[in-house]
Protein backbone atom coordinates (compact mmCIF):
# COMPACT_ATOMS: atom_id res chain seq x y z
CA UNK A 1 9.40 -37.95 -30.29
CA UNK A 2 6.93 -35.03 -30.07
CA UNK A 3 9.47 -33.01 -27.37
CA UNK A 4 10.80 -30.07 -29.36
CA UNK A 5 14.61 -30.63 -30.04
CA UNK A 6 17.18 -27.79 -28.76
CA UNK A 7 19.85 -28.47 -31.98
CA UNK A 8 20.97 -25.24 -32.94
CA UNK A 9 19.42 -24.82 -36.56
CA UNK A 10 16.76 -26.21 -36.36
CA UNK A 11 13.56 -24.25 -34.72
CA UNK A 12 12.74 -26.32 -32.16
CA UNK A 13 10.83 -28.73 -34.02
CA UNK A 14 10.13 -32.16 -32.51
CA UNK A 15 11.86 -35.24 -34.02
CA UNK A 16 8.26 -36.54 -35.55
CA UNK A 17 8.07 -33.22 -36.93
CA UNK A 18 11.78 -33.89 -38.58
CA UNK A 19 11.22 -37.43 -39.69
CA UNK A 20 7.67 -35.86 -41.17
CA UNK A 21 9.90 -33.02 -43.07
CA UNK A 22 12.53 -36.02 -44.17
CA UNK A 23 10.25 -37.93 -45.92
CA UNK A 24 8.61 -34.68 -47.76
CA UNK A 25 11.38 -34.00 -48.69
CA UNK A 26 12.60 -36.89 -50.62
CA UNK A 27 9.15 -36.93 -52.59
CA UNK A 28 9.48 -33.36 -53.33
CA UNK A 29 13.20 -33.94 -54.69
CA UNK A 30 11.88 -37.10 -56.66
CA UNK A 31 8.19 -34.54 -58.42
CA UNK A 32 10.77 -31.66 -58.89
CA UNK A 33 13.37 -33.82 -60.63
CA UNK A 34 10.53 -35.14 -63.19
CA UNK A 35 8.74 -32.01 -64.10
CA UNK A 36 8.55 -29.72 -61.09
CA UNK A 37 5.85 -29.08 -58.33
CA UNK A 38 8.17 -30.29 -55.98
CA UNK A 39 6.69 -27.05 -53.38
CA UNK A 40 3.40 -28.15 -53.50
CA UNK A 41 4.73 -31.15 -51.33
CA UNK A 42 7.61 -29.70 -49.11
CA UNK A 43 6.48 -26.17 -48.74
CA UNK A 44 3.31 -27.14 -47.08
CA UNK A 45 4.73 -29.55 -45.19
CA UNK A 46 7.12 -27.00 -43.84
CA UNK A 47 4.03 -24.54 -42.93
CA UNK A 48 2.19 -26.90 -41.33
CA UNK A 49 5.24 -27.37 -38.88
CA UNK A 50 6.63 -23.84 -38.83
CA UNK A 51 10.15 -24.61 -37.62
CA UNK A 52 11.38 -21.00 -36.21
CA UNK A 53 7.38 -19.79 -35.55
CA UNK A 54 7.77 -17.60 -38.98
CA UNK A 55 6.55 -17.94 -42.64
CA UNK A 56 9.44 -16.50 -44.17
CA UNK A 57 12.05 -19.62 -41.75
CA UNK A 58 10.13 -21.80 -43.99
CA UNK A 59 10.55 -20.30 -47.10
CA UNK A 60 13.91 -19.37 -46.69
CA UNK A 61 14.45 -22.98 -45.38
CA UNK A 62 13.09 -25.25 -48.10
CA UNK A 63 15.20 -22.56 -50.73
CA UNK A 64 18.40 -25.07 -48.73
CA UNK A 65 16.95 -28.09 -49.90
CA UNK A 66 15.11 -27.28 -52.93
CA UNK A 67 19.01 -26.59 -54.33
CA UNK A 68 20.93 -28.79 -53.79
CA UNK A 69 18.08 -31.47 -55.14
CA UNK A 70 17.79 -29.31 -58.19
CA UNK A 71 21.15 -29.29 -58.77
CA UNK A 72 21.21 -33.17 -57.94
CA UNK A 73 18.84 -33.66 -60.45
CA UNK A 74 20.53 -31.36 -63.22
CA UNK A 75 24.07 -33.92 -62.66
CA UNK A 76 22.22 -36.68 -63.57
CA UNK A 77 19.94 -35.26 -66.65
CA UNK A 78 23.60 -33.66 -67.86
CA UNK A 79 25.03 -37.78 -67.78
CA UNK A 80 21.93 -38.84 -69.20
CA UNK A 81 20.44 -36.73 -71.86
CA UNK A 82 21.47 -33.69 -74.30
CA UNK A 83 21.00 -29.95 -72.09
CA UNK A 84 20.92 -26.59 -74.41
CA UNK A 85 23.75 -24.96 -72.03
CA UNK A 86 24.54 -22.23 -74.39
CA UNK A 87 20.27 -21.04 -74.32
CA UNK A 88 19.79 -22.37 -70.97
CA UNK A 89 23.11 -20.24 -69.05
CA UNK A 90 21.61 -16.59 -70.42
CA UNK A 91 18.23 -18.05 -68.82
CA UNK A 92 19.23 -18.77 -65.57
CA UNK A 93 20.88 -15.71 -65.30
CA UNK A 94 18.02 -13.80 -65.95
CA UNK A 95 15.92 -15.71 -63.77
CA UNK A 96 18.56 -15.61 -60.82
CA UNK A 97 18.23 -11.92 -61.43
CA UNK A 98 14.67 -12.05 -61.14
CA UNK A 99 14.57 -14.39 -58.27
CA UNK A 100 16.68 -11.74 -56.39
CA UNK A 101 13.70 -8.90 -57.04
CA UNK A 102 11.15 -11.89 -56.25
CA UNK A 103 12.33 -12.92 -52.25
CA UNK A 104 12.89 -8.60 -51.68
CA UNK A 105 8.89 -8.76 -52.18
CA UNK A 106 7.62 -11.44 -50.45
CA UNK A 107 6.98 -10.43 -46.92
CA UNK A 108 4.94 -7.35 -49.16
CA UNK A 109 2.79 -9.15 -51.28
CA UNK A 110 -0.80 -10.54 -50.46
CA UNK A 111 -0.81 -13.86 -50.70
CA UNK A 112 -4.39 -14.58 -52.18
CA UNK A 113 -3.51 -11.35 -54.77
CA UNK A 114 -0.56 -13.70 -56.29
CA UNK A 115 -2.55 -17.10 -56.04
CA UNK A 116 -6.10 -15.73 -57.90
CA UNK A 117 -3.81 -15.00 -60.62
CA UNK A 118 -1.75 -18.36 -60.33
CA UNK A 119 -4.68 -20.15 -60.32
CA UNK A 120 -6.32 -18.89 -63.74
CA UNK A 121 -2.46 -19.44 -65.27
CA UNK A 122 -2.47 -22.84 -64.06
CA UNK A 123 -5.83 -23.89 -65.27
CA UNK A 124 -4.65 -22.19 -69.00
CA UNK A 125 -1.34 -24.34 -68.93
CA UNK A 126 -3.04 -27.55 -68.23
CA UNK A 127 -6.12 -27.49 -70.31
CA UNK A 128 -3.67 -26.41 -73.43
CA UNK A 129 -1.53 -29.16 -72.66
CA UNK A 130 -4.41 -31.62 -72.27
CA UNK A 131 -5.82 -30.29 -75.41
CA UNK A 132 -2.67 -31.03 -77.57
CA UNK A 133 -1.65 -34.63 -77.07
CA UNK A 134 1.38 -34.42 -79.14
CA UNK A 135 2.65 -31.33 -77.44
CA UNK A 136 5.89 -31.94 -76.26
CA UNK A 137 6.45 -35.12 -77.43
CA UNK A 138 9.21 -34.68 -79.73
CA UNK A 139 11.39 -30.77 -80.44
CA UNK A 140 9.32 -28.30 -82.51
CA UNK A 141 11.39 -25.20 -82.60
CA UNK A 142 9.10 -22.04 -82.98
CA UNK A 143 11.94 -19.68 -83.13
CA UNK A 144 15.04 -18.89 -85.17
CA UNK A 145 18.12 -18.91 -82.61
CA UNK A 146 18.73 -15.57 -81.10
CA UNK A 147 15.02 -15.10 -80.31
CA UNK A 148 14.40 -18.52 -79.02
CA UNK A 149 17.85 -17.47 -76.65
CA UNK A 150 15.86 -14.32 -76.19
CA UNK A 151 12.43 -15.33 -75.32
CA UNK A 152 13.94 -17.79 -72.39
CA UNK A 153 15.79 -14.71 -70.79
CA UNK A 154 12.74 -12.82 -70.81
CA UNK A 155 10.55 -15.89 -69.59
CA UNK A 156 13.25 -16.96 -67.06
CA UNK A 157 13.37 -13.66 -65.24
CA UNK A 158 9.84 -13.41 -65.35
CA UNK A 159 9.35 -16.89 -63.50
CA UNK A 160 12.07 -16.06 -61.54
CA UNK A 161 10.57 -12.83 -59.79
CA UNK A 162 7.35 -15.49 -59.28
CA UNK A 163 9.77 -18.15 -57.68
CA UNK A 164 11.78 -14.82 -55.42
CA UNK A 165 7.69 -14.56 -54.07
CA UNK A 166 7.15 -17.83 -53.08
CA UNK A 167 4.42 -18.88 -55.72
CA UNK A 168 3.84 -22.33 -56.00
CA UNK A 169 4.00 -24.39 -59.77
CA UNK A 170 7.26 -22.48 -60.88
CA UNK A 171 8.58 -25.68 -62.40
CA UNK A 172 5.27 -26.64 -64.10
CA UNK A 173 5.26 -22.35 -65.77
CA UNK A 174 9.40 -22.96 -66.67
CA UNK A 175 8.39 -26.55 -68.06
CA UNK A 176 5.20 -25.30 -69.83
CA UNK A 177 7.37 -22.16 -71.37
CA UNK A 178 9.90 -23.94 -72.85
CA UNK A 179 7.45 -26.49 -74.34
CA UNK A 180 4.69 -24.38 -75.14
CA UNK A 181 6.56 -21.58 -76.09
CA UNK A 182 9.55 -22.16 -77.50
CA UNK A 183 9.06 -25.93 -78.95
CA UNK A 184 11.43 -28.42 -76.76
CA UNK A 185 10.29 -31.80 -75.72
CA UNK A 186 8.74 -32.47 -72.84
CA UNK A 187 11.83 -34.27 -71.31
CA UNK A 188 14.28 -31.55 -72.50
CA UNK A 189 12.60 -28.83 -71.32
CA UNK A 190 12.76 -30.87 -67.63
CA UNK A 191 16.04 -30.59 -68.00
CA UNK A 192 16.79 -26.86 -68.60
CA UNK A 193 13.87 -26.44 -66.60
CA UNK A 194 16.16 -27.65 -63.42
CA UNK A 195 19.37 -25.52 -64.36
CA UNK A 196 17.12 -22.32 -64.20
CA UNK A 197 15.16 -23.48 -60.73
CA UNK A 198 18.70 -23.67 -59.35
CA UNK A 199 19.20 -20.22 -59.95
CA UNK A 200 16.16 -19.21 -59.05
CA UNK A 201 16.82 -21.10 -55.79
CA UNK A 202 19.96 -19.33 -55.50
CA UNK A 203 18.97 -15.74 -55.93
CA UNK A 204 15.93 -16.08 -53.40
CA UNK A 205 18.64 -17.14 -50.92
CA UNK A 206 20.91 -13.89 -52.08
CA UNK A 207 18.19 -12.38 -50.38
CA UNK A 208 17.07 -14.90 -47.09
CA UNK A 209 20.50 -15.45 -45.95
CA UNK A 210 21.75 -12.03 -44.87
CA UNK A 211 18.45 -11.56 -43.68
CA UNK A 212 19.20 -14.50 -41.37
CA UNK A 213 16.03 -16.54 -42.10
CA UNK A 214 18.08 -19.74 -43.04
CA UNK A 215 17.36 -22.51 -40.45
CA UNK A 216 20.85 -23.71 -41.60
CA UNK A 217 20.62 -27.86 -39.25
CA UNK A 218 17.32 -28.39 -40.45
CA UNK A 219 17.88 -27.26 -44.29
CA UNK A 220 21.36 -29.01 -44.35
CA UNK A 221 18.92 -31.91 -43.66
CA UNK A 222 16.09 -31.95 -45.80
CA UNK A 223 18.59 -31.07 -48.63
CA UNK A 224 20.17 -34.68 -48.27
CA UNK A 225 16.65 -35.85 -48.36
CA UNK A 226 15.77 -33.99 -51.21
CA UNK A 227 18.77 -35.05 -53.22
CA UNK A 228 18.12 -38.66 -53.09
CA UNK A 229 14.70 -38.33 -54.47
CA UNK A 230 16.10 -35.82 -57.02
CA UNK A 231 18.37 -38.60 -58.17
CA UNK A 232 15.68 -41.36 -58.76
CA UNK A 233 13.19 -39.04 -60.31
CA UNK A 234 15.20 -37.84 -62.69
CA UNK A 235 16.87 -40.86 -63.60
CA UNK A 236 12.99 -42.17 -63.74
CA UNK A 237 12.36 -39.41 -65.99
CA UNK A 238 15.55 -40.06 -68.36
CA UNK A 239 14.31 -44.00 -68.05
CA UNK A 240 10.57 -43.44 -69.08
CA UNK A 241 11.11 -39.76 -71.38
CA UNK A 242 8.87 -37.19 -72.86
CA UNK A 243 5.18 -38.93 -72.32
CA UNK A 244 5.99 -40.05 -68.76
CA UNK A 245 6.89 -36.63 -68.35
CA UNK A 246 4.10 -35.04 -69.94
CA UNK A 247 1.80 -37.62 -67.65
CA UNK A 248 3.37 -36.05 -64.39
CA UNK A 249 3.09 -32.66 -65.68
CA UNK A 250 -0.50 -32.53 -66.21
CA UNK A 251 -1.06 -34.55 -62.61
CA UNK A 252 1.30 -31.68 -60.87
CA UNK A 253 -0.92 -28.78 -62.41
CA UNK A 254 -4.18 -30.69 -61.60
CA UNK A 255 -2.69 -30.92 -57.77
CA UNK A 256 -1.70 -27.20 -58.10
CA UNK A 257 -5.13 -26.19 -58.93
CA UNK A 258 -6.82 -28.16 -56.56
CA UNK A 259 -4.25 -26.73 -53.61
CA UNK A 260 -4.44 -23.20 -54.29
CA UNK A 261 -8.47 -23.42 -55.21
CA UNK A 262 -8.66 -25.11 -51.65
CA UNK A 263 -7.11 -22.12 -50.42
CA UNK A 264 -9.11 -19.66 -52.31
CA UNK A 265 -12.51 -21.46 -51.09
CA UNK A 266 -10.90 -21.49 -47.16
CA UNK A 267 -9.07 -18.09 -47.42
């Protein structure tokens, strides 16, 4: 169990280490699909193993998985629930742009430059949310159509040049945007919150896979893994809508903070 496996793919982890990854995996799939956060469970996870002996196999990695959950999870809200496409398509785009920019940057970037800032956003997004109970809970639209269509491009690309880096919470800052910002509810904007993270997804790997940092066995993996819990969350999520939602959003920023505020404190 602990001898590290010679399968082509997958960076001579051990098969513990794969069963560990597995199982993070399939929570992360099933926290993304409801609201996001899912890398604050399967990123980690993947450091603390370090298939390949590099940062960036990880990242590049978990961008597999992370994927094809996201795009598991966007099936299932499409069959379930009312999606935007015509306002969330321009933001994908933008944020797949900015995703591409993002991953070029993130062997260059200090980490603890990016997660001081991440931090104070974080703490911002959650006490606002806390502060406004009926946030979210049913559509307030703050803009007329072309700007609302507008302001998600810009915001898209934006989060999507955070996601290229590797910054953790991108789901909770595209979630919080589209309900804090431009008025959806809180079960919508978990919807076209997962069409944009698979672009995002998609233009960090634009960047990782000619670069060769794809460990493609083990990511070919955790992305089944990661697709069944991307099916039950969101199907939880559809089952349960905007206040269950708005419950596991606030409990992903709290674990956010707490994460990256360990990490400050421990450097």
């Amino acid at each position: 169990m602990t001898t590290a496996l010679d399968w082509p793919g997958f960076g001579q982890i051990s098969l513990a280490a794969l069963l560990f990854l597995c199982l993070a995996a399939a929570l992360a799939g099933a926290v993304d699909a409801v609201v996001g956060g899912g890398g604050l469970v399967q990123l980690p996870a993947m450091l603390l193993i370090m298939p390949g002996g590099q940062p960036l196999y990880s990242l590049a990695t978990n961008k597999i998985a992370a994927v094809v959950g996201t795009a598991a999870a966007v099936r299932t809200y499409a069959r379930e629930t009312t999606i935007d496409w015509w306002a969330a398509v321009p933001m994908a785009l933008a944020a797949f742009g900015g995703a591409v920019g993002g991953a070029a940057f993130a062997g260059a970037l200090a980490p603890g430059v990016l997660n001081g800032v991440v931090l104070v956003a974080l703490v911002g997004v959650g006490l606002y949310t806390w502060r406004k109970p009926e946030l979210g809970v049913a559509e307030a639209p703050r803009f007329a159509r072309a700007a609302q269509v507008g302001a998600m491009a810009v915001g898209g690309a934006l989060i999507g040049f955070y996601d290229g880096l590797a910054g953790p919470g991108t789901g909770a800052f595209l979630v919080f945007l589209l309900v804090g910002v431009v008025g959806f509810a809180f079960l919508r904007a978990s919807a076209t919150a997962k069409i944009v993270n698979v672009a995002t997804n998609l233009g960090a790997l634009l960047y990782f896979i000619p670069a060769g940092k794809v460990l493609w066995g083990l990511g070919l993996v955790l992305a089944v893994c990661n697709l069944t819990g991307a099916v039950l969350g969101a199907k939880l999520a559809v089952r349960r809508g905007s206040s269950f939602v708005r419950r596991v959003f606030l409990t992903v920023v709290v674990a956010l903070v707490v994460s990256l505020g360990w990490k400050a404190v421990v450097g």
